[in-house]
C-alpha atoms as a PDB file:
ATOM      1  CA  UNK A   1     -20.014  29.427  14.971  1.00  0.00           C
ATOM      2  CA  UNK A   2     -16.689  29.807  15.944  1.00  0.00           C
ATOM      3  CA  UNK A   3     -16.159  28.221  18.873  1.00  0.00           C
ATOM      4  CA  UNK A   4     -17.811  24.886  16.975  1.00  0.00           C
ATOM      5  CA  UNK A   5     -15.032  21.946  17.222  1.00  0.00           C
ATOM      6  CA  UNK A   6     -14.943  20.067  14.337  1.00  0.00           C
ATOM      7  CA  UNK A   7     -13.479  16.511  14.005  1.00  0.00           C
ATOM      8  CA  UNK A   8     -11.477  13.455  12.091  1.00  0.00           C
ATOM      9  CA  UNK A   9     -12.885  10.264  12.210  1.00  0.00           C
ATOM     10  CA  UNK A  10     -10.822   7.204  12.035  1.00  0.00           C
ATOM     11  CA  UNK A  11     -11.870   3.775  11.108  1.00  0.00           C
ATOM     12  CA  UNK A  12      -9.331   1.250  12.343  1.00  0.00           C
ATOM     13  CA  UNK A  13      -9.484  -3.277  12.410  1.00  0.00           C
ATOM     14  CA  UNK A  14      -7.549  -5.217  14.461  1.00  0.00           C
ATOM     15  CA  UNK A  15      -7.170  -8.597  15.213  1.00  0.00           C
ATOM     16  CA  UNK A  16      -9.215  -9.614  18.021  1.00  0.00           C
ATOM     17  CA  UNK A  17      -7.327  -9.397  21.403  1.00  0.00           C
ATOM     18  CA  UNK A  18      -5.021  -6.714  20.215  1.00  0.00           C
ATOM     19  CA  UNK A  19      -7.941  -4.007  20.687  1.00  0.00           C
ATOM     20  CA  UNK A  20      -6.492  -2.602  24.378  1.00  0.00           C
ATOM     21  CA  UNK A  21      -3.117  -2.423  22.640  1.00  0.00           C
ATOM     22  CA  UNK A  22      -4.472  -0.020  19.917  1.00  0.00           C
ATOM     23  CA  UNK A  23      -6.752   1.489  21.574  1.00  0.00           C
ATOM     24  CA  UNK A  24      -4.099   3.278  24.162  1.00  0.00           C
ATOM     25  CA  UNK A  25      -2.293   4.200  21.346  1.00  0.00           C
ATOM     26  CA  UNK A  26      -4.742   5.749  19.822  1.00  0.00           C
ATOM     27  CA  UNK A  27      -5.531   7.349  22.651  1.00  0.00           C
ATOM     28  CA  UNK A  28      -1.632   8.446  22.938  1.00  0.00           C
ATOM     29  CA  UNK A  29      -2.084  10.404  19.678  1.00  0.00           C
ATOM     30  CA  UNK A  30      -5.211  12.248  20.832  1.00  0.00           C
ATOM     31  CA  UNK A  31      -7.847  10.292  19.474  1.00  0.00           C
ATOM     32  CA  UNK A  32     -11.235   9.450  21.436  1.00  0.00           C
ATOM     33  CA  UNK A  33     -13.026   6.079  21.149  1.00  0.00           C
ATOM     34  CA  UNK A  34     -16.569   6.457  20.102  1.00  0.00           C
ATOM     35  CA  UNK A  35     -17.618   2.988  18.493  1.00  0.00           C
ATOM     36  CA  UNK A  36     -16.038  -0.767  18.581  1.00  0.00           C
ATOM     37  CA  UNK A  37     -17.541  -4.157  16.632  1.00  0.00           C
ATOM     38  CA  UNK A  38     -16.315  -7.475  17.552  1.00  0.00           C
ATOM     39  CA  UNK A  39     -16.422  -9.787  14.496  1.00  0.00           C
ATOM     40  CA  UNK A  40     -15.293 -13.361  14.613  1.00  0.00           C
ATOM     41  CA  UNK A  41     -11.682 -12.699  13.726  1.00  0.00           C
ATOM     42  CA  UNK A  42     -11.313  -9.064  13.504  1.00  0.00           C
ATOM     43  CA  UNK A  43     -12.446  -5.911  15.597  1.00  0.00           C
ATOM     44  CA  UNK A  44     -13.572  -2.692  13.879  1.00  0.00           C
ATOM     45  CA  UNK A  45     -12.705   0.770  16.118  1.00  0.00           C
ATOM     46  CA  UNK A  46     -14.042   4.073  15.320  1.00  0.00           C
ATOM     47  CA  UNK A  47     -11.795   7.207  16.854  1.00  0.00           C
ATOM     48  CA  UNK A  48     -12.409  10.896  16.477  1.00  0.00           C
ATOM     49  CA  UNK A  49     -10.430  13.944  17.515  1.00  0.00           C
ATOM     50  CA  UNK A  50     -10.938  17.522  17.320  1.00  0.00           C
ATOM     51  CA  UNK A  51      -9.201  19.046  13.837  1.00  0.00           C
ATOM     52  CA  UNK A  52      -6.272  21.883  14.420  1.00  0.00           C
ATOM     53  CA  UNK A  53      -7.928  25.181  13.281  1.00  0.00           C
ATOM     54  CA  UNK A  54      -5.827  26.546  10.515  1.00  0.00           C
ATOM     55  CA  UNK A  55      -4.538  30.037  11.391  1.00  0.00           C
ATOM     56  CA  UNK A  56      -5.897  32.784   9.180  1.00  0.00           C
ATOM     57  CA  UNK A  57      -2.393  33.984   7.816  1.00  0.00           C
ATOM     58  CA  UNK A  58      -1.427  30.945   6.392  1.00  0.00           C
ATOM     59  CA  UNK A  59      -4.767  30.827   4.654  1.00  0.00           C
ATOM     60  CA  UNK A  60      -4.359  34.359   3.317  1.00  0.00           C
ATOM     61  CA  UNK A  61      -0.454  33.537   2.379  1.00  0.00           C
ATOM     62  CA  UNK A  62      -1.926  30.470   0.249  1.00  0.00           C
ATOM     63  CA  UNK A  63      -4.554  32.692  -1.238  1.00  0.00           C
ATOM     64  CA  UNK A  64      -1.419  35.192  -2.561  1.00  0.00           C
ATOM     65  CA  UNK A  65       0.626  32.720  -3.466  1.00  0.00           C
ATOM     66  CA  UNK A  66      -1.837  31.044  -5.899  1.00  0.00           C
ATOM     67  CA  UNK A  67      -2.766  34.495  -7.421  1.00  0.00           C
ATOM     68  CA  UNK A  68       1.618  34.813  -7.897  1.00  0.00           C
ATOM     69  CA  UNK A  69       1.598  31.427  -9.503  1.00  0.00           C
ATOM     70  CA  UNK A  70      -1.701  32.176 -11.664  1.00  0.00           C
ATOM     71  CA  UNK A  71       0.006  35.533 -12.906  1.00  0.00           C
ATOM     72  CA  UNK A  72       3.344  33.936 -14.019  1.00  0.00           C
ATOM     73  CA  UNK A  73       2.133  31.106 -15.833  1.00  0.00           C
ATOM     74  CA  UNK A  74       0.049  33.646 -17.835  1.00  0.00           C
ATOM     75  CA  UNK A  75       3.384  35.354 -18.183  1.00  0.00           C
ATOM     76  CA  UNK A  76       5.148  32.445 -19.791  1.00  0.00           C
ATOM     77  CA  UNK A  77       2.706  31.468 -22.140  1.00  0.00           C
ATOM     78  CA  UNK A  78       2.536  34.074 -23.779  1.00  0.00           C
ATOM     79  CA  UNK A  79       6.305  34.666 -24.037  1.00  0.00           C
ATOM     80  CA  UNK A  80       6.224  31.341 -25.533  1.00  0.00           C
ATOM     81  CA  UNK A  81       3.771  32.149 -28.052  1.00  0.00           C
ATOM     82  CA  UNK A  82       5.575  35.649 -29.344  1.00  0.00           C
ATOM     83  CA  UNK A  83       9.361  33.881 -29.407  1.00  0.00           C
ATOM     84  CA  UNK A  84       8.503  32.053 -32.920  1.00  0.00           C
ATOM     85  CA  UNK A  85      10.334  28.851 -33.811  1.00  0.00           C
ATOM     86  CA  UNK A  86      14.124  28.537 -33.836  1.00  0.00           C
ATOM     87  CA  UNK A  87      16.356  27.510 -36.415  1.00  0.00           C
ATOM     88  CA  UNK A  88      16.323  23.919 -36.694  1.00  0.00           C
ATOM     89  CA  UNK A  89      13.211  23.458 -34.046  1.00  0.00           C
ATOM     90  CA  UNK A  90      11.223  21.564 -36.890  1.00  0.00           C
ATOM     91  CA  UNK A  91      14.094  19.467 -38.000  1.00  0.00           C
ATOM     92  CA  UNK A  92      13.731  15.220 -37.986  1.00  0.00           C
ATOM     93  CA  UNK A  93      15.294  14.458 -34.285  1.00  0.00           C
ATOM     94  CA  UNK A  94      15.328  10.537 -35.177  1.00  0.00           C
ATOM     95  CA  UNK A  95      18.332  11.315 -37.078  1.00  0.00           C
ATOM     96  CA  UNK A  96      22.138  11.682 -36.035  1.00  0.00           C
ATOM     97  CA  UNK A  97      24.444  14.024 -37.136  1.00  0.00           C
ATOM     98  CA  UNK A  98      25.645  11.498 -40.186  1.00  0.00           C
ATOM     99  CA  UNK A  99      21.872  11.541 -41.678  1.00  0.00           C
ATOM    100  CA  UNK A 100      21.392   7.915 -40.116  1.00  0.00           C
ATOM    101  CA  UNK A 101      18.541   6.746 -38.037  1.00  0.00           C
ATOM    102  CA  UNK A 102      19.475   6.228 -34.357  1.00  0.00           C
ATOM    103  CA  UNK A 103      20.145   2.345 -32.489  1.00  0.00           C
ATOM    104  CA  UNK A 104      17.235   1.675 -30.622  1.00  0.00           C
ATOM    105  CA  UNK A 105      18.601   2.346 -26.657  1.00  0.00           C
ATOM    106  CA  UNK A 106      19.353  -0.422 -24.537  1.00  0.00           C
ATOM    107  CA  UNK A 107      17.267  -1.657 -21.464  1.00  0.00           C
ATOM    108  CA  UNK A 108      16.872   0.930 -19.210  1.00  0.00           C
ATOM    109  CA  UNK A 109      17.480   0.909 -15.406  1.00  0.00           C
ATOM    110  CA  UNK A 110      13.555   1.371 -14.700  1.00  0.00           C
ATOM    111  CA  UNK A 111      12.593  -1.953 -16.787  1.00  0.00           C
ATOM    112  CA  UNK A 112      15.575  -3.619 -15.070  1.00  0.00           C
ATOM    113  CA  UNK A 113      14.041  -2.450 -11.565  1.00  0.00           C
ATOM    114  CA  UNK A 114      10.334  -3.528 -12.820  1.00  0.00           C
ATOM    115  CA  UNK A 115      11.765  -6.901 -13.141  1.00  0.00           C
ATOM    116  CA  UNK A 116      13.092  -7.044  -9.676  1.00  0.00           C
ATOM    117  CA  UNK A 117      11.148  -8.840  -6.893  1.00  0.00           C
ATOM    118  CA  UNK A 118      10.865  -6.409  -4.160  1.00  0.00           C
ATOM    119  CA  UNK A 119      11.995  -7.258  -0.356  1.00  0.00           C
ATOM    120  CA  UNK A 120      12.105  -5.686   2.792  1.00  0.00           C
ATOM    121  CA  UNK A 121      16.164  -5.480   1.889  1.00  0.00           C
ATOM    122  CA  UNK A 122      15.757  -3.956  -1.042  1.00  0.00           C
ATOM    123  CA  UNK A 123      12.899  -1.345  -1.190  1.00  0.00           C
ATOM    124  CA  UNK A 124      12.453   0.603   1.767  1.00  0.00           C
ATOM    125  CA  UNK A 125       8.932   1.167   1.461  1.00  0.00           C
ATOM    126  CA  UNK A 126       8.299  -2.345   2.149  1.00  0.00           C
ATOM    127  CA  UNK A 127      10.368  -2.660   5.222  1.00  0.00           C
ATOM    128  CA  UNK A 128       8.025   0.030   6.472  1.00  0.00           C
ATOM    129  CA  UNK A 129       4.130  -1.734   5.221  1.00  0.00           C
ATOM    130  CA  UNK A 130       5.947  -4.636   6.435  1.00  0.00           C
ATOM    131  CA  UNK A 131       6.231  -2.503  10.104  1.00  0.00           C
ATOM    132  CA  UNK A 132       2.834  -0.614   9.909  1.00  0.00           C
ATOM    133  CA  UNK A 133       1.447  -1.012  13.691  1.00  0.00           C
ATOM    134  CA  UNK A 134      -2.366  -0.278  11.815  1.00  0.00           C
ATOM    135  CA  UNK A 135      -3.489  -2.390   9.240  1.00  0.00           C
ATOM    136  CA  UNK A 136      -5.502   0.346   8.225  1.00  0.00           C
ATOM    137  CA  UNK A 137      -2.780   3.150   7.677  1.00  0.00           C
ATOM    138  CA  UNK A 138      -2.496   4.685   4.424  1.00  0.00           C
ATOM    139  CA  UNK A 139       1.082   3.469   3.683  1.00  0.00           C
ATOM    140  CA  UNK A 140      -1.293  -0.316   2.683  1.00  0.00           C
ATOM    141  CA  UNK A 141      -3.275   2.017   0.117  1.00  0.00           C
ATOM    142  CA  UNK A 142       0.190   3.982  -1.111  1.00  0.00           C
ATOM    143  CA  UNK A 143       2.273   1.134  -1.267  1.00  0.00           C
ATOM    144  CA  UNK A 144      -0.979  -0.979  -3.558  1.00  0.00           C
ATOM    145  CA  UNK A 145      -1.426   1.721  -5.848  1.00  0.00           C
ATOM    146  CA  UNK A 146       2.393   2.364  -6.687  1.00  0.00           C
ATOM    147  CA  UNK A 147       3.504  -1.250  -6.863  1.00  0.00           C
ATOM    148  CA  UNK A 148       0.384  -3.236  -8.145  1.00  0.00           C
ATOM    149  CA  UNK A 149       1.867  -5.872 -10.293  1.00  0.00           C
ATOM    150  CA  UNK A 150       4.965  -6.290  -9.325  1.00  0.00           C
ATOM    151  CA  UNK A 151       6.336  -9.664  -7.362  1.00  0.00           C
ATOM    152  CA  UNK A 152       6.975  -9.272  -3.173  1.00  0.00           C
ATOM    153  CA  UNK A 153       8.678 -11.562  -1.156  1.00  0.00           C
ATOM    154  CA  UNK A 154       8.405 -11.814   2.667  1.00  0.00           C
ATOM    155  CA  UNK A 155       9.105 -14.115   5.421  1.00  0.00           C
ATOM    156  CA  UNK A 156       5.140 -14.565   7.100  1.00  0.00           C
ATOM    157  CA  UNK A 157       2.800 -17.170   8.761  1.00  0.00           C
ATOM    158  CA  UNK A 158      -0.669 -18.107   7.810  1.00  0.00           C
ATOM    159  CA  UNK A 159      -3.136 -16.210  10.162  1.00  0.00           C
ATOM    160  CA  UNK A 160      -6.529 -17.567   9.884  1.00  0.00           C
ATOM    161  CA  UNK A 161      -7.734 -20.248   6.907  1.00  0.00           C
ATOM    162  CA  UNK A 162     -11.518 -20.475   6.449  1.00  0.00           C
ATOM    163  CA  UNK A 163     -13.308 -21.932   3.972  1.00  0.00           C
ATOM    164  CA  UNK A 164     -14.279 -20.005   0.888  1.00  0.00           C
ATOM    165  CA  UNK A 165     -18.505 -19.995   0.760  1.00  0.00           C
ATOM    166  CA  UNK A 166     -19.757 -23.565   0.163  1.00  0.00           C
ATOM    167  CA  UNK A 167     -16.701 -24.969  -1.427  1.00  0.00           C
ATOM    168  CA  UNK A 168     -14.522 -27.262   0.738  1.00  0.00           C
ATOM    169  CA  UNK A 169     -11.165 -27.202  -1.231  1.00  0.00           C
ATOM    170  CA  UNK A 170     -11.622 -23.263  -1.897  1.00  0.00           C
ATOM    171  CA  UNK A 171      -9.912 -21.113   1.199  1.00  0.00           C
ATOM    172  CA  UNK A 172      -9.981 -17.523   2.198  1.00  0.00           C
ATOM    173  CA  UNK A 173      -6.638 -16.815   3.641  1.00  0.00           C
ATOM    174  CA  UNK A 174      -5.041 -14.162   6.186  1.00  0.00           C
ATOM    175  CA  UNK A 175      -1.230 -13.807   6.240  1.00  0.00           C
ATOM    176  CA  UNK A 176       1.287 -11.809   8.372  1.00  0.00           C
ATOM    177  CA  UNK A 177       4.492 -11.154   8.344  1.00  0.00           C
ATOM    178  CA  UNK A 178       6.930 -12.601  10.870  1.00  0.00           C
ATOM    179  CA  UNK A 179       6.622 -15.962  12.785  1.00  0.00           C
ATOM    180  CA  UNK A 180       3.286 -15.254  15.065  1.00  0.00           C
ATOM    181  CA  UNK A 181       0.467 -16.620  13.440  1.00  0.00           C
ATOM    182  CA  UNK A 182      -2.976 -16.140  15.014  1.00  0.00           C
ATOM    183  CA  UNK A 183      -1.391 -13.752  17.275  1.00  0.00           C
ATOM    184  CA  UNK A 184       0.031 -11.884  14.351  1.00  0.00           C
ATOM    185  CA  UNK A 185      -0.455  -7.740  15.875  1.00  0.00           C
ATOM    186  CA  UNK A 186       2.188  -6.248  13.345  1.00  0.00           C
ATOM    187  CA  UNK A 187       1.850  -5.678   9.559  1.00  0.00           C
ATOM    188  CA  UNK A 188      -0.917  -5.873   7.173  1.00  0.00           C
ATOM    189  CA  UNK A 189      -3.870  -7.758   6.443  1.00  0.00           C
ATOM    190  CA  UNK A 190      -2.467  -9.833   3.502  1.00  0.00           C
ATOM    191  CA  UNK A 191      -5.373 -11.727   1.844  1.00  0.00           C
ATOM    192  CA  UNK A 192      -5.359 -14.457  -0.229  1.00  0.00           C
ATOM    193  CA  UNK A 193      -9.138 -15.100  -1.583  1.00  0.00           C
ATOM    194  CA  UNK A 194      -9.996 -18.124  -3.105  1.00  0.00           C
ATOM    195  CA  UNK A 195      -7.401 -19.994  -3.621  1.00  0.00           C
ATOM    196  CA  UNK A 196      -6.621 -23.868  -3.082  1.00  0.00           C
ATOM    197  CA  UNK A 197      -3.335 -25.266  -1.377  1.00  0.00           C
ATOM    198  CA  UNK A 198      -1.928 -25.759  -4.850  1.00  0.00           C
ATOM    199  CA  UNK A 199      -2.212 -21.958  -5.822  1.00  0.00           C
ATOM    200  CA  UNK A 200       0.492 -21.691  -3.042  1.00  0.00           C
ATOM    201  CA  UNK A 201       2.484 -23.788  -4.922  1.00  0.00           C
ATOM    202  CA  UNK A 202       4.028 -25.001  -1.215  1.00  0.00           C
ATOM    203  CA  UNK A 203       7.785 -26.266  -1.298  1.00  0.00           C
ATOM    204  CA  UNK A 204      10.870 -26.974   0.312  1.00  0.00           C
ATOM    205  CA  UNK A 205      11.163 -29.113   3.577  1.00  0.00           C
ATOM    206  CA  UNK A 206       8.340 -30.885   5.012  1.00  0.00           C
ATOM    207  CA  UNK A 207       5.772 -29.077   2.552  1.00  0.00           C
ATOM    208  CA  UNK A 208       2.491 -29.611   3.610  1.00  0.00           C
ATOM    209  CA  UNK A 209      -0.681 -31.158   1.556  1.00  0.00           C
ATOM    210  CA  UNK A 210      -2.885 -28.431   3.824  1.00  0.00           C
ATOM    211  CA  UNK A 211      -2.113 -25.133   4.514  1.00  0.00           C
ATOM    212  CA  UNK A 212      -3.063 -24.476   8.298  1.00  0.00           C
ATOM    213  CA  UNK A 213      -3.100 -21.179  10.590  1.00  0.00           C
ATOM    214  CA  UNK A 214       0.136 -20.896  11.986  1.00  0.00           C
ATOM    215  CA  UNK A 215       2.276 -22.539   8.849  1.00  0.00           C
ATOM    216  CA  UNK A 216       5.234 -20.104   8.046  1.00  0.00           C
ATOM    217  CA  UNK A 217       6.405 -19.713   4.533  1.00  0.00           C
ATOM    218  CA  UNK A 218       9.045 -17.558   2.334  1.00  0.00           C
ATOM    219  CA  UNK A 219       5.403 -16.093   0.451  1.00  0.00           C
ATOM    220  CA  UNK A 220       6.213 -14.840  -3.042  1.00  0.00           C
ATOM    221  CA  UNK A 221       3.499 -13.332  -4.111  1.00  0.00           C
ATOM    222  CA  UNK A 222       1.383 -10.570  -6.922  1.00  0.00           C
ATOM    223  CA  UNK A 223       0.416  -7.115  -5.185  1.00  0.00           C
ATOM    224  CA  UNK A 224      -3.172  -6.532  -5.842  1.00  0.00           C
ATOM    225  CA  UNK A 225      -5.557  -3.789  -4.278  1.00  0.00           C
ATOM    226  CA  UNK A 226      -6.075  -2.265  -1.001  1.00  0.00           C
ATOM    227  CA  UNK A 227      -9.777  -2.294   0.442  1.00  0.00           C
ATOM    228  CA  UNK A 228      -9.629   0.606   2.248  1.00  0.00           C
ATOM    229  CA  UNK A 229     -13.357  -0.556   3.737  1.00  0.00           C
ATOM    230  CA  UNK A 230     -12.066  -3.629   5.120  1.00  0.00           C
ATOM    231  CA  UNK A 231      -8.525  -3.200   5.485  1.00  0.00           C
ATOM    232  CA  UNK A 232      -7.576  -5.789   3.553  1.00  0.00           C
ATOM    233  CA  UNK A 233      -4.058  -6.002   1.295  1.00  0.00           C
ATOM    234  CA  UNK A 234      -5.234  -8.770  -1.763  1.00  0.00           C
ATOM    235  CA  UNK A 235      -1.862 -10.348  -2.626  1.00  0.00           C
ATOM    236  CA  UNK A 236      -2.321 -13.042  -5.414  1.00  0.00           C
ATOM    237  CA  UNK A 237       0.068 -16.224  -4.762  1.00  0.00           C
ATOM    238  CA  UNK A 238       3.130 -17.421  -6.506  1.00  0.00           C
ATOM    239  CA  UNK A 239       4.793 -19.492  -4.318  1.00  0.00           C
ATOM    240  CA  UNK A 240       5.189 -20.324  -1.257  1.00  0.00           C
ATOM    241  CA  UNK A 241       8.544 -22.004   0.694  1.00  0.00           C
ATOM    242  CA  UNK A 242       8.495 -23.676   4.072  1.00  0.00           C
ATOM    243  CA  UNK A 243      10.330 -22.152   6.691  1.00  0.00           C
END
């Protein structure tokens, strides 16, 4: 029918006491609440909003231009198959000019980059996950998927520490950047799963034998996945520097 509204859903956690907060902003950007779990430490929201129609024009413009695009890439293939080979096109391009084999190239500014730990200072994409006012936003899944691997480095505090299933010296660990524990609202869900104090590798000043909620760090740490489910950033530890 066409005067049917369709919608987008949105699934959004939060750390429980920060629901009001997101909630009005939510509700800011035009989304309706229609669902809201409590769990022990996080809060699950579930938005919708009606979808903007999309005007007919643009989807007869799109419909042309993919018929244009279609017709010239017929176009060049076959110009490529009548021009024939040029002179020299099947010649050896190992070889220089003098008949000798080329030096292998020297490191290349991308493998000098994939060596570099990344920081808020230095990548700008991190700066912004590090900003991210929804844990759930797809910048988390974006920035996992480009940079899973590589080393981060961020100033943080430990959010919530619970045991991991029935072993006592096996945690479960939250962390958020900045200096607000528990009452972390800012940033991802950074999760460190079954790990023991000593997979932190804690140092510096006053280092302590248990990690608690609330410690703050310098984390240096492995980007893993994104659970786009649970909202959950897996980072896997590599240090970890009292602050």
């Amino acid at each position: 029918m066409a005067d049917e509204i369709t919608y987008e859903y949105k699934t959004v956690q939060t750390v429980r006491g920060t629901d009001g907060r997101v909630i009005s902003r939510m509700q800011g950007d035009g989304w309706e609440l229609v669902g809201q779990t409590q769990g022990m430490l996080r809060s699950t929201l579930d938005f919708r909003r009606p979808k903007k129609p999309v005007p007919r024009l643009v989807i007869g413009a799109a419909a042309g231009l993919l018929v244009l695009l279609a017709g010239g890439i017929a176009v060049g293939v076959a110009l490529e198959d009548g021009g024939g080979k040029k002179d020299g096109a099947d010649r050896p391009a190992a070889a220089t000019a003098s008949g000798k084999p080329s030096a292998p190239s020297a490191p290349t500014a991308a493998a000098s980059a994939a060596a570099e730990v990344i920081t808020s200072q230095n990548n700008p994409e991190f700066a912004a996950l590090l900003q991210t006012p929804d844990s759930c936003d797809d910048v988390n899944r974006d920035f996992a998927a480009k940079y899973r691997g590589r080393t981060v480095a961020f100033d943080g505090s430990v959010v919530h520490v619970a045991p991991h299933g029935a072993d006592a010296t096996r945690y479960d660990m939250l962390l958020g950047p900045g200096d607000e524990g528990p009452r972390t609202v800012i940033g991802p869900h950074f999760k460190y799963e079954d790990v023991t104090t000593a997979d932190l590798k804690p140092a510096g000043r006053d280092a302590p034998a248990t990690v608690r909620a609330g410690d703050r760090f310098r984390f240096v740490a492995e980007v893993g996945e994104f659970n786009v489910k649970q909202c959950l950033f897996f980072l896997e530890p590599v240090s970890a520097e009292t602050r």
